[in-house]
Protein backbone atom coordinates (compact mmCIF):
# COMPACT_ATOMS: atom_id res chain seq x y z
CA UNK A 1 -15.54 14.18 29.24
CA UNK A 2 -18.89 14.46 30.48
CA UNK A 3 -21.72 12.81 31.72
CA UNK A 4 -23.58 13.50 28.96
CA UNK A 5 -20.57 13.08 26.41
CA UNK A 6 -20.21 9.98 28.29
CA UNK A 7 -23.42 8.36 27.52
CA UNK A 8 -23.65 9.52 23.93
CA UNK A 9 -20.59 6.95 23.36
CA UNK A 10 -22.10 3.99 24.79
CA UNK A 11 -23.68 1.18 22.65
CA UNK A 12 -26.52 -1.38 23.52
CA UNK A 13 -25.39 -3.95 26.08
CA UNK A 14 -23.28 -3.96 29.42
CA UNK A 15 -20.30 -1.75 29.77
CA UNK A 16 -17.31 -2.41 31.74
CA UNK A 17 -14.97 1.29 32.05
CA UNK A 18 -11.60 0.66 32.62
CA UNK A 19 -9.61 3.57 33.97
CA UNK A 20 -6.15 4.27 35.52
CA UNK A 21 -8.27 4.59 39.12
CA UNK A 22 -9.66 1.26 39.23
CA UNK A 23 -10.00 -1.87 40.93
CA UNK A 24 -10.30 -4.99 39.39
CA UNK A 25 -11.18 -6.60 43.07
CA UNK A 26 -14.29 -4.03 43.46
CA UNK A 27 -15.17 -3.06 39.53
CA UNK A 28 -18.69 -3.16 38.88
CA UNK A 29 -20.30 -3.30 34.92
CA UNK A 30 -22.43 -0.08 34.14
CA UNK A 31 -20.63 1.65 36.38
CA UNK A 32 -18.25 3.88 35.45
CA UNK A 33 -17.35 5.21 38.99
CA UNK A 34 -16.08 1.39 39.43
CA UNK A 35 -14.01 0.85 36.64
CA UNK A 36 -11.36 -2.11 36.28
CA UNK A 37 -7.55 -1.10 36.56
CA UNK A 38 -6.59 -3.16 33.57
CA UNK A 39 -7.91 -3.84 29.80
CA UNK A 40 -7.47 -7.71 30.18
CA UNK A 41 -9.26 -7.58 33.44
CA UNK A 42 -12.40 -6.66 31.67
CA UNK A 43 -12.51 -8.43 28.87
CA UNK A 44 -12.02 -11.45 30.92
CA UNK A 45 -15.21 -10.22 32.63
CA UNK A 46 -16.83 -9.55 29.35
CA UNK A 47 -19.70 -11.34 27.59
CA UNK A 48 -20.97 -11.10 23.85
CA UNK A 49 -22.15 -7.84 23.14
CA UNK A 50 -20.46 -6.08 25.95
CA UNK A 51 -18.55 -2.72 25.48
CA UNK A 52 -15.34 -2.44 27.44
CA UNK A 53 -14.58 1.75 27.54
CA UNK A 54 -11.17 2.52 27.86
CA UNK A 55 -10.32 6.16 30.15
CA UNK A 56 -7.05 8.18 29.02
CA UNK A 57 -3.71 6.70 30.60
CA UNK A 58 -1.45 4.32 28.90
CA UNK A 59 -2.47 0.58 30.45
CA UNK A 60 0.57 -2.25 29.92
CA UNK A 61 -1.25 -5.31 29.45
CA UNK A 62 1.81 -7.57 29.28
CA UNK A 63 1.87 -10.81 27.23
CA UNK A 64 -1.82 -10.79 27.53
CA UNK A 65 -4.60 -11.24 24.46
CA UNK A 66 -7.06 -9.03 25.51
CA UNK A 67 -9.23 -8.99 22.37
CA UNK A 68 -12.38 -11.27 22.83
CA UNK A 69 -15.18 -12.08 20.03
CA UNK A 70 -18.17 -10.11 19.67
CA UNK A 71 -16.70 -7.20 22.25
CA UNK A 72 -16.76 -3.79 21.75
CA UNK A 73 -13.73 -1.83 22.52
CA UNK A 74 -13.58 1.98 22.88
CA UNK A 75 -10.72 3.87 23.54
CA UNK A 76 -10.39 7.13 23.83
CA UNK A 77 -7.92 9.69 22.78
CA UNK A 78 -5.25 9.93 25.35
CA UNK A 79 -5.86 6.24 26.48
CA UNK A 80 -2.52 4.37 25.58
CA UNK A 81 -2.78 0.29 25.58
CA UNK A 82 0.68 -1.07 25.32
CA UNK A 83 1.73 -5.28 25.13
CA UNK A 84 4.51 -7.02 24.52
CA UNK A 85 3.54 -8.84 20.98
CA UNK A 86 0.00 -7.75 19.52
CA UNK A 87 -2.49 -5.60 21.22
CA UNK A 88 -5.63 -6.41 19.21
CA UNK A 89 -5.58 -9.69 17.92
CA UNK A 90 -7.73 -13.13 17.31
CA UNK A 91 -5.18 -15.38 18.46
CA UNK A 92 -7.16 -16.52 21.07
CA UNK A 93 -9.78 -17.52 18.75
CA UNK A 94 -11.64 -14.34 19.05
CA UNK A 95 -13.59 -13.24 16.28
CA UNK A 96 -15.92 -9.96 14.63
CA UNK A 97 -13.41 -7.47 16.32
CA UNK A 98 -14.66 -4.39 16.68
CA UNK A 99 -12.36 -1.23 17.84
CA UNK A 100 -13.42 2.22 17.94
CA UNK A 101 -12.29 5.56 19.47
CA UNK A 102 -9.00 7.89 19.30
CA UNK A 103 -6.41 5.71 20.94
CA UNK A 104 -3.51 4.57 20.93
CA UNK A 105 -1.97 1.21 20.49
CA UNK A 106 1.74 0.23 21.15
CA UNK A 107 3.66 -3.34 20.78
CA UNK A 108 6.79 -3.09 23.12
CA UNK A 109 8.85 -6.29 21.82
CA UNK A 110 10.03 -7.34 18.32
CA UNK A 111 8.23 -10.65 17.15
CA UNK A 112 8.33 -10.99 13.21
CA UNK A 113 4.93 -11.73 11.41
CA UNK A 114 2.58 -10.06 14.41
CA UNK A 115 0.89 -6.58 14.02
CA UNK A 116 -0.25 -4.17 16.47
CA UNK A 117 -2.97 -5.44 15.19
CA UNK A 118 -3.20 -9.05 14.19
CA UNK A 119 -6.24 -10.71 12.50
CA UNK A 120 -6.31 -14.46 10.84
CA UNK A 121 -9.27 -16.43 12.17
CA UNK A 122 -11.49 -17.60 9.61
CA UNK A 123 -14.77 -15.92 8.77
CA UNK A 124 -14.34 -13.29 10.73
CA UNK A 125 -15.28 -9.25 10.63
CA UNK A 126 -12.87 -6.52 11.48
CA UNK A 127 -13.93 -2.77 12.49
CA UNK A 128 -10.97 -0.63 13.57
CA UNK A 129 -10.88 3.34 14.43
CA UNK A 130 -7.89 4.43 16.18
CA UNK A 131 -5.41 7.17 16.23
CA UNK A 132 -1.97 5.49 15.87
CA UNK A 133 -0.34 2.08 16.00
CA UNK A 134 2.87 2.15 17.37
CA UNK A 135 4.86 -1.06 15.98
CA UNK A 136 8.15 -2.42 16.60
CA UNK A 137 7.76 -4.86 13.37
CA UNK A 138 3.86 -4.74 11.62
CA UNK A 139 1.70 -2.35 12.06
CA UNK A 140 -0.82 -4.29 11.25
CA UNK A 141 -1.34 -7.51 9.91
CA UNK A 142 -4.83 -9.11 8.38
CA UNK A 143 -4.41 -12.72 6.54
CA UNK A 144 -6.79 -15.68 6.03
CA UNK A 145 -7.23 -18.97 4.68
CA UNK A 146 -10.45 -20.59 4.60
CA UNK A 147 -12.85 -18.79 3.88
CA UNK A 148 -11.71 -14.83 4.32
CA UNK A 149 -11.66 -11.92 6.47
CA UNK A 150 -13.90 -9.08 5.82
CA UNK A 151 -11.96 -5.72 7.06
CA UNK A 152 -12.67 -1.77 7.24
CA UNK A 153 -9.79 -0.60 9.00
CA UNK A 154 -8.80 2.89 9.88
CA UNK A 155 -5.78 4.73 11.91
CA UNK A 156 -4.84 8.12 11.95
CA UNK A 157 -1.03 6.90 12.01
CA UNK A 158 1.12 3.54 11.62
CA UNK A 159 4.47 3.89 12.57
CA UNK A 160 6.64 1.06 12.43
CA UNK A 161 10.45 -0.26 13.00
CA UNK A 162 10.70 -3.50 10.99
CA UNK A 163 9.00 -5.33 8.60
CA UNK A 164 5.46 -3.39 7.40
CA UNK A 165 2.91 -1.09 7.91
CA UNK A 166 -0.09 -2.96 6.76
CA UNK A 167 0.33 -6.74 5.87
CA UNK A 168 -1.90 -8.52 3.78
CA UNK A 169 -2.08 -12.15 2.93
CA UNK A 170 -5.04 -14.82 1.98
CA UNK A 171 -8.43 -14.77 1.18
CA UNK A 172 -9.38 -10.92 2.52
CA UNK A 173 -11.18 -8.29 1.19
CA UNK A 174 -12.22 -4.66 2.47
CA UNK A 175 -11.31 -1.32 2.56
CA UNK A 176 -7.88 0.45 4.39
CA UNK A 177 -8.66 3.83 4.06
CA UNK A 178 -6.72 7.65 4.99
CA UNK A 179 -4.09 6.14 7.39
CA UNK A 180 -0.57 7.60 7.69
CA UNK A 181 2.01 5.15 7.45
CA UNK A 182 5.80 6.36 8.68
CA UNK A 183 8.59 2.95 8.21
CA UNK A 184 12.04 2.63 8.84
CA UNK A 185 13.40 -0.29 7.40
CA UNK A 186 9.84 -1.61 5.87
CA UNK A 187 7.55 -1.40 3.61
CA UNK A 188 3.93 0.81 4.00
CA UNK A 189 1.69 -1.74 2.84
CA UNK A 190 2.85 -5.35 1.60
CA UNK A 191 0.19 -7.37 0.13
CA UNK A 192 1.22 -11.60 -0.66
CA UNK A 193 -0.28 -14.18 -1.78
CA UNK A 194 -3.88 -12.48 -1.58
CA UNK A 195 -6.67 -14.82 -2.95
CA UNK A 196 -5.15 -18.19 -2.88
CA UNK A 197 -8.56 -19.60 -3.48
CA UNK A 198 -9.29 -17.78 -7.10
CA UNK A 199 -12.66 -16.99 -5.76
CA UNK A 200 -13.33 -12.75 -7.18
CA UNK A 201 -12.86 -10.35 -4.10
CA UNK A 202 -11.68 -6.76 -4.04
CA UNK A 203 -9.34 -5.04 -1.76
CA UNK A 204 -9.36 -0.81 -2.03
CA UNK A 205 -6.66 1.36 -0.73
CA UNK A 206 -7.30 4.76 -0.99
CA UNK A 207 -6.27 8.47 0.38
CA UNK A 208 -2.66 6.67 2.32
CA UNK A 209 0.41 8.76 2.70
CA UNK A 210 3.56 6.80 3.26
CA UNK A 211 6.96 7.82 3.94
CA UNK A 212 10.06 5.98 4.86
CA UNK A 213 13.00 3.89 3.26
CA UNK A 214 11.63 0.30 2.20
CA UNK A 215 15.16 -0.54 1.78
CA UNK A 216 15.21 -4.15 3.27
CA UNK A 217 11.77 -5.20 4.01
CA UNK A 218 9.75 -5.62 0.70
CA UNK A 219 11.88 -2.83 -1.21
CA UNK A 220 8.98 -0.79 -2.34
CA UNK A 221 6.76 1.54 -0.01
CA UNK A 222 3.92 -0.55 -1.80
CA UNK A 223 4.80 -4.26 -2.91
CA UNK A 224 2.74 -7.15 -4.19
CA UNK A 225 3.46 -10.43 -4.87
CA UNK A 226 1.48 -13.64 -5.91
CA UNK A 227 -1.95 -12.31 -5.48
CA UNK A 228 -3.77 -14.13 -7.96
CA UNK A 229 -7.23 -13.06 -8.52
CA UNK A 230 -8.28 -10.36 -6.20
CA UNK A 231 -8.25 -6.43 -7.74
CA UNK A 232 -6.44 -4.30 -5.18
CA UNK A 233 -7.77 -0.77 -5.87
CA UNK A 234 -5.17 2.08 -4.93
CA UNK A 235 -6.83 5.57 -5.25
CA UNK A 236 -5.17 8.45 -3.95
CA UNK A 237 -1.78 7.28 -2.34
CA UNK A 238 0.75 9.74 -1.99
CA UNK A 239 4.51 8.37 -1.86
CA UNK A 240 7.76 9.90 0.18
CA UNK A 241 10.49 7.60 -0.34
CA UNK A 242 14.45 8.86 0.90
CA UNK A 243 17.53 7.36 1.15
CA UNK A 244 18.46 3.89 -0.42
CA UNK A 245 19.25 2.76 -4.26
CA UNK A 246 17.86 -0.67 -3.13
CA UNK A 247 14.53 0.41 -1.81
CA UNK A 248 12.10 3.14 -3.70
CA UNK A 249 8.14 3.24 -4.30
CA UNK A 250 6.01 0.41 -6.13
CA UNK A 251 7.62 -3.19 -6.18
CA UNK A 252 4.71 -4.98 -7.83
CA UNK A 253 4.83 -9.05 -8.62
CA UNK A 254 1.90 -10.24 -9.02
CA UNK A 255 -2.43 -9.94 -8.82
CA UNK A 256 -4.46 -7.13 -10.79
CA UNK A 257 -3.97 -3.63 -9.56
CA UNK A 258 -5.76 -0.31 -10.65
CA UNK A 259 -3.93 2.93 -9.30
CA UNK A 260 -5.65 6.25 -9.66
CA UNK A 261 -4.49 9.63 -8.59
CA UNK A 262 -1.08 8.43 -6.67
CA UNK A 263 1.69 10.23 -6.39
CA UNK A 264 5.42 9.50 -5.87
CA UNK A 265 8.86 11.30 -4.89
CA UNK A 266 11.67 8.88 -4.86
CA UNK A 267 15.02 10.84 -3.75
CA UNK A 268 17.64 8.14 -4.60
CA UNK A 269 15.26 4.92 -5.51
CA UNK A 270 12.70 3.67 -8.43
CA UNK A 271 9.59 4.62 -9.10
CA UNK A 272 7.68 1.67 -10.19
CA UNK A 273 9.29 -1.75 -10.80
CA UNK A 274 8.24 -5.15 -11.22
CA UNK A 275 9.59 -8.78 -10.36
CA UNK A 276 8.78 -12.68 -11.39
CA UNK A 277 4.86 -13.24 -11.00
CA UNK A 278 2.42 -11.90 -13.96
CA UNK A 279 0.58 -8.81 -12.84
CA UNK A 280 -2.14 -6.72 -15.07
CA UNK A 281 -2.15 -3.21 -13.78
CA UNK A 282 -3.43 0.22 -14.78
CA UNK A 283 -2.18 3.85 -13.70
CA UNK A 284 -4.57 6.74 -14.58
CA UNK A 285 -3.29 9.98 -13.35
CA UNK A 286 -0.26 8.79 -11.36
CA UNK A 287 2.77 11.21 -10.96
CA UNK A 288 6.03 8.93 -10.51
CA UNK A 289 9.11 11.29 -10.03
CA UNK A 290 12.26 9.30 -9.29
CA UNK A 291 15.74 9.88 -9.48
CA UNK A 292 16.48 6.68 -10.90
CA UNK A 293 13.63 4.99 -13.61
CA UNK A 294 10.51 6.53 -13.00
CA UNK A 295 9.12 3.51 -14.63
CA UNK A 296 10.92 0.02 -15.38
CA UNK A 297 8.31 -2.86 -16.78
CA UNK A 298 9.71 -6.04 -17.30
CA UNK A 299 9.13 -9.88 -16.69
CA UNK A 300 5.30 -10.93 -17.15
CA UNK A 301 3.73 -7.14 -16.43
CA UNK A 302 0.52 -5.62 -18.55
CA UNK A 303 0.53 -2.18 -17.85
CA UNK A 304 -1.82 0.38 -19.31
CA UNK A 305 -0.89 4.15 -18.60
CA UNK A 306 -3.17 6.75 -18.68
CA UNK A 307 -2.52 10.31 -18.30
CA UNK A 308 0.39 11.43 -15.32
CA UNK A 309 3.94 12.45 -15.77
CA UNK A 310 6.72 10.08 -15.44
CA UNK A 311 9.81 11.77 -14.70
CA UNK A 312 13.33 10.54 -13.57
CA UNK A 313 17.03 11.57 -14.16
CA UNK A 314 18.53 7.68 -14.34
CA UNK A 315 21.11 8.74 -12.02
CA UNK A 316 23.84 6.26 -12.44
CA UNK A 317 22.11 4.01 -14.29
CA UNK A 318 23.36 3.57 -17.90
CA UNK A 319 21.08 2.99 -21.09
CA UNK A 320 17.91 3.02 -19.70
CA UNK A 321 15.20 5.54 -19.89
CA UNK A 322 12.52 7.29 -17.61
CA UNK A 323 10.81 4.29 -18.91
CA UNK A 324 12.00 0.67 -19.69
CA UNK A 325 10.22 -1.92 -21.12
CA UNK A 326 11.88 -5.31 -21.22
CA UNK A 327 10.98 -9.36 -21.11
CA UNK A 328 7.61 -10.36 -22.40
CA UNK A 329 6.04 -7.44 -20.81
CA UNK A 330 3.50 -5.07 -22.57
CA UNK A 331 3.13 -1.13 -22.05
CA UNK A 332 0.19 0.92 -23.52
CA UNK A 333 0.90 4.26 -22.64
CA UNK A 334 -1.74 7.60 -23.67
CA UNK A 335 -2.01 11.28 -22.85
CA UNK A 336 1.04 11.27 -20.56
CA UNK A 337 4.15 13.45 -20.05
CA UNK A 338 7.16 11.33 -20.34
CA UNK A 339 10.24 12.86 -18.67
CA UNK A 340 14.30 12.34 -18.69
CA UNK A 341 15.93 14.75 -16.80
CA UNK A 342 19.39 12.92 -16.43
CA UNK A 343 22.57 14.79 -16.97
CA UNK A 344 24.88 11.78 -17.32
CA UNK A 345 24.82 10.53 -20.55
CA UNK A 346 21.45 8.08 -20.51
CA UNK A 347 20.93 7.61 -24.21
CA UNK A 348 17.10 8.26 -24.73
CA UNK A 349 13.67 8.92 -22.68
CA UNK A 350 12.27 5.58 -23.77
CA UNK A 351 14.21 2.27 -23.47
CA UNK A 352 12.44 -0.70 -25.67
CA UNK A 353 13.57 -4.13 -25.29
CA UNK A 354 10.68 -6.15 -27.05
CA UNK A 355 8.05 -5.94 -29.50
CA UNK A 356 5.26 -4.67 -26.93
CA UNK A 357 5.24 -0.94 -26.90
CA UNK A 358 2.19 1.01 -27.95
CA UNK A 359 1.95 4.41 -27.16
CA UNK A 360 -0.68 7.74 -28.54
CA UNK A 361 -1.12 10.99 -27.42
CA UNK A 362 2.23 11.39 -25.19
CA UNK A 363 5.14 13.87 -24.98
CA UNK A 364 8.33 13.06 -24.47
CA UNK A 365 10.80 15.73 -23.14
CA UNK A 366 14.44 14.80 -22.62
CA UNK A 367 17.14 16.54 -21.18
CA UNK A 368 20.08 18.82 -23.66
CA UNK A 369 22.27 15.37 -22.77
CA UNK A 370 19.85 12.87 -24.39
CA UNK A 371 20.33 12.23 -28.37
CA UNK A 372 16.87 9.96 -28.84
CA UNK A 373 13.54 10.12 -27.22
CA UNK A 374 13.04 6.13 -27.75
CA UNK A 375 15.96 3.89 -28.22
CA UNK A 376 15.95 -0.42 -28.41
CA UNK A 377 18.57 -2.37 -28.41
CA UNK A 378 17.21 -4.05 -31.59
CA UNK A 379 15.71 -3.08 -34.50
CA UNK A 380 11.69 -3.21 -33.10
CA UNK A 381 8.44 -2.66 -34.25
CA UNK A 382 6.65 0.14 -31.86
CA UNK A 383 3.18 0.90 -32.33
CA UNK A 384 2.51 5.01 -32.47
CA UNK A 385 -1.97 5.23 -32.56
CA UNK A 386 -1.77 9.36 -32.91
CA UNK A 387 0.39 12.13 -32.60
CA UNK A 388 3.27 12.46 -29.84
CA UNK A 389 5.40 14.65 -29.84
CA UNK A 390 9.07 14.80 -28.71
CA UNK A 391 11.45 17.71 -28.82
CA UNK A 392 14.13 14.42 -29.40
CA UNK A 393 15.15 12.29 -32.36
CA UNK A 394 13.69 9.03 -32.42
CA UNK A 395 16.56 6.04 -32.94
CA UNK A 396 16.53 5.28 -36.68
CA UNK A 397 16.93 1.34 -35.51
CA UNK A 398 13.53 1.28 -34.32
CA UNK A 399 11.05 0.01 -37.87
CA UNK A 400 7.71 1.68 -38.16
CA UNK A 401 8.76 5.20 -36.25
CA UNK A 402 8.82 8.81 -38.65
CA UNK A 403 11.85 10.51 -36.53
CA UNK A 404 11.17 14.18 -36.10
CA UNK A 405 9.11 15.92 -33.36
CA UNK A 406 5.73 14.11 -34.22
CA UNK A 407 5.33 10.77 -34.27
CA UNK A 408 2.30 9.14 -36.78
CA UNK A 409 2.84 5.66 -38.09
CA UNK A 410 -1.04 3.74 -37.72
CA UNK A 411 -3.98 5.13 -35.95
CA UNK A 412 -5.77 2.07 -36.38
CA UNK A 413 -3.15 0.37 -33.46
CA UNK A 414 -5.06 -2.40 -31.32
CA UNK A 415 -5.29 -1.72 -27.54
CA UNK A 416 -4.26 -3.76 -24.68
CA UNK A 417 -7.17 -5.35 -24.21
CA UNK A 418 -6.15 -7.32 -20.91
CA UNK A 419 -6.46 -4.86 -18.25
CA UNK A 420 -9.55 -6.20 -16.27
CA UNK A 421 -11.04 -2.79 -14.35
């Protein structure tokens, strides 16, 4: 880099370089001809509004915290910071973090519930740039109690072990935006327990591509649980999952969630499921293709589809559908493409356990192997608004349903009026 590139990236206040050259017995601030050897040297040298600069090399900092509050960090691409549990962190009370830069930060030990980059003191700001996170459990992890943590948080590339890409928990808010998240064993992004307090906040997601198993940790590349009364907005996430019947893409429990434009490819796992804890969620535009249920909604879920195509083949599973809908759970479904592409014997392209299915303007396709496009285990009352069509028979146990390829029963049908975006 040079001189001139040099100063462009400096910020108002003292600077303290770090470099793989230095000294920490003769370093010198502002001078960048005297840098410090180490990252912790400096910030233990470092005052409020100070900006430690970080020269390529990979530093191994230990044990060490070496985040402090109200310090700038930058790090540039080819600099490597490596410690044994966290690398940026608040655990030392530090608060306002602020990380910019291309580098690269690496945990070298296992130590469940810390991140790469670990953030839970109260009332506190987080700013992070950065090119990857390198994680032996979390890639990163932001929580908070009383009040919250504000967060805009940025990385080229989270790869972790064990445990999760991106945890969230508490009273937080903010935006995680265009990372790359690669797991093992883990889910991407796992957010619990978010907005204990019931006070409004917002979390957004958007323009994350994920790809691993989720198999053990959190079973879905997403998952929520418990998060009460903050709207997590997911816009443009784009699902890989392989390997693993247990594991597969959206595991969702709890809070209100609005998805828009995300995609999923599930190669032996779910699409979208849902566990104990009420959720409201909508889906506009989402493409689920799984080789088991593309979409199964059961237990306390609202869930309003609009537009997408939900496709699976049910492999191995018996009597279900691309779609289930089961427990008190309610699914509005319009202007989507509902696809079973199974082969071994699943029954129908629609499964409807309950009284809570409303659907207008959808097609159903199923596969030569499929004798009904929607089948209940009961005789039930589905509401049809306007035309769908189906190139199935619709089972003659279901009241209220006209089998045949279209599908008109009441276009006066009242909508789900619960979703909350």
């Amino acid at each position: 880099m040079t001189g001139a590139q040099l100063r462009s990236k400096l910020f108002v206040g003292n600077t303290l370089f770090v470099a793989k050259s230095g000294n920490n017995a003769t370093a010198l601030r502002n001078r960048w001809d005297k840098p410090f050897a180490t990252v912790l040297e400096a910030k233990n040298n470092a005052q409020v509004g100070d900006t430690i600069y970080v020269f390529p090399g990979t530093y191994n900092e230990g044990s060490a915290d070496i985040t402090a509050s109200g310090v700038q960090y930058w790090v540039e691409d080819g600099a490597i910071i490596q410690c044994n549990v966290e690398v940026i962190s608040d655990f030392g009370l530090a608060k306002d973090i602020w990380v910019d830069g291309a580098g690269t930060f690496q945990t070298l030990g296992i130590n469940f519930g810390r991140g790469v980059v670990n953030v839970n003191n109260v009332a506190s700001t987080l700013y992070f740039r950065g090119k990857q996170l390198l994680a032996r459990t979390n890639g990163a992890e932001i929580t908070a109690h009383d009040p919250n943590v504000n967060f805009d948080f940025h990385c080229d590339t989270i790869t972790c072990d064990l445990q999760y890409g991106l945890f969230l928990s508490g009273n937080v808010q903010g935006i995680f935006s265009f990372n790359l998240i690669e797991t093992q064993d883990s889910a991407g992004i796992f957010c619990s327990n978010v907005g204990t307090d019931l006070v409004k906040r917002r979390v957004f997601i958007k323009g994350v591509q994920m790809t691993g198993q989720s198999a053990s940790f959190g079973a879905g590349l997403i998952a929520t649980q418990n998060c009460f009364n903050t709207e997590i907005h997911w816009e443009g996430i784009t699902l890989n999952h392989f390997t693993s019947t247990t594991g597969g893409g959206f595991l969702i429990g709890g809070g209100f969630n609005y998805f828009l434009n995300c995609n999923l490819k599930s190669e032996n796992g779910y699409g979208v499921n849902f566990f104990s804890g009420q959720s409201v969620n909508r889906w506009v535009n989402c493409n689920i293709v799984s080789e088991r249920q593309a979409f199964n909604s059961n237990g306390t879920s609202i869930n309003e589809i609009v537009g997408g195509v939900y496709s699976s083949s049910d492999d191995g599973l018996a009597n279900v559908g691309s779609i289930t809908l089961s427990g008190s759970s309610e699914l509005d479904i319009q202007d989507a493409v509902i696809e079973q592409t199974a082969t071994d014997g699943v029954p129908a392209i629609i499964r409807v356990d309950n009284d809570n299915l409303r659907i207008g303007n959808i097609k159903m396709v199923g596969d030569a192997s499929i004798t009904q496009s929607i089948r209940g285990n009961a005789p039930r009352n589905i509401k049809v608004e306007k035309d769908s069509a189906t190139n199935k028979a619709v089972d003659g146990n279901i009241t209220n349903l006209v089998a045949g390829t279209t599908i008109v029963v009441d276009s006066n049908v009242g909508r789900n009026s619960q979703t909350v975006f």
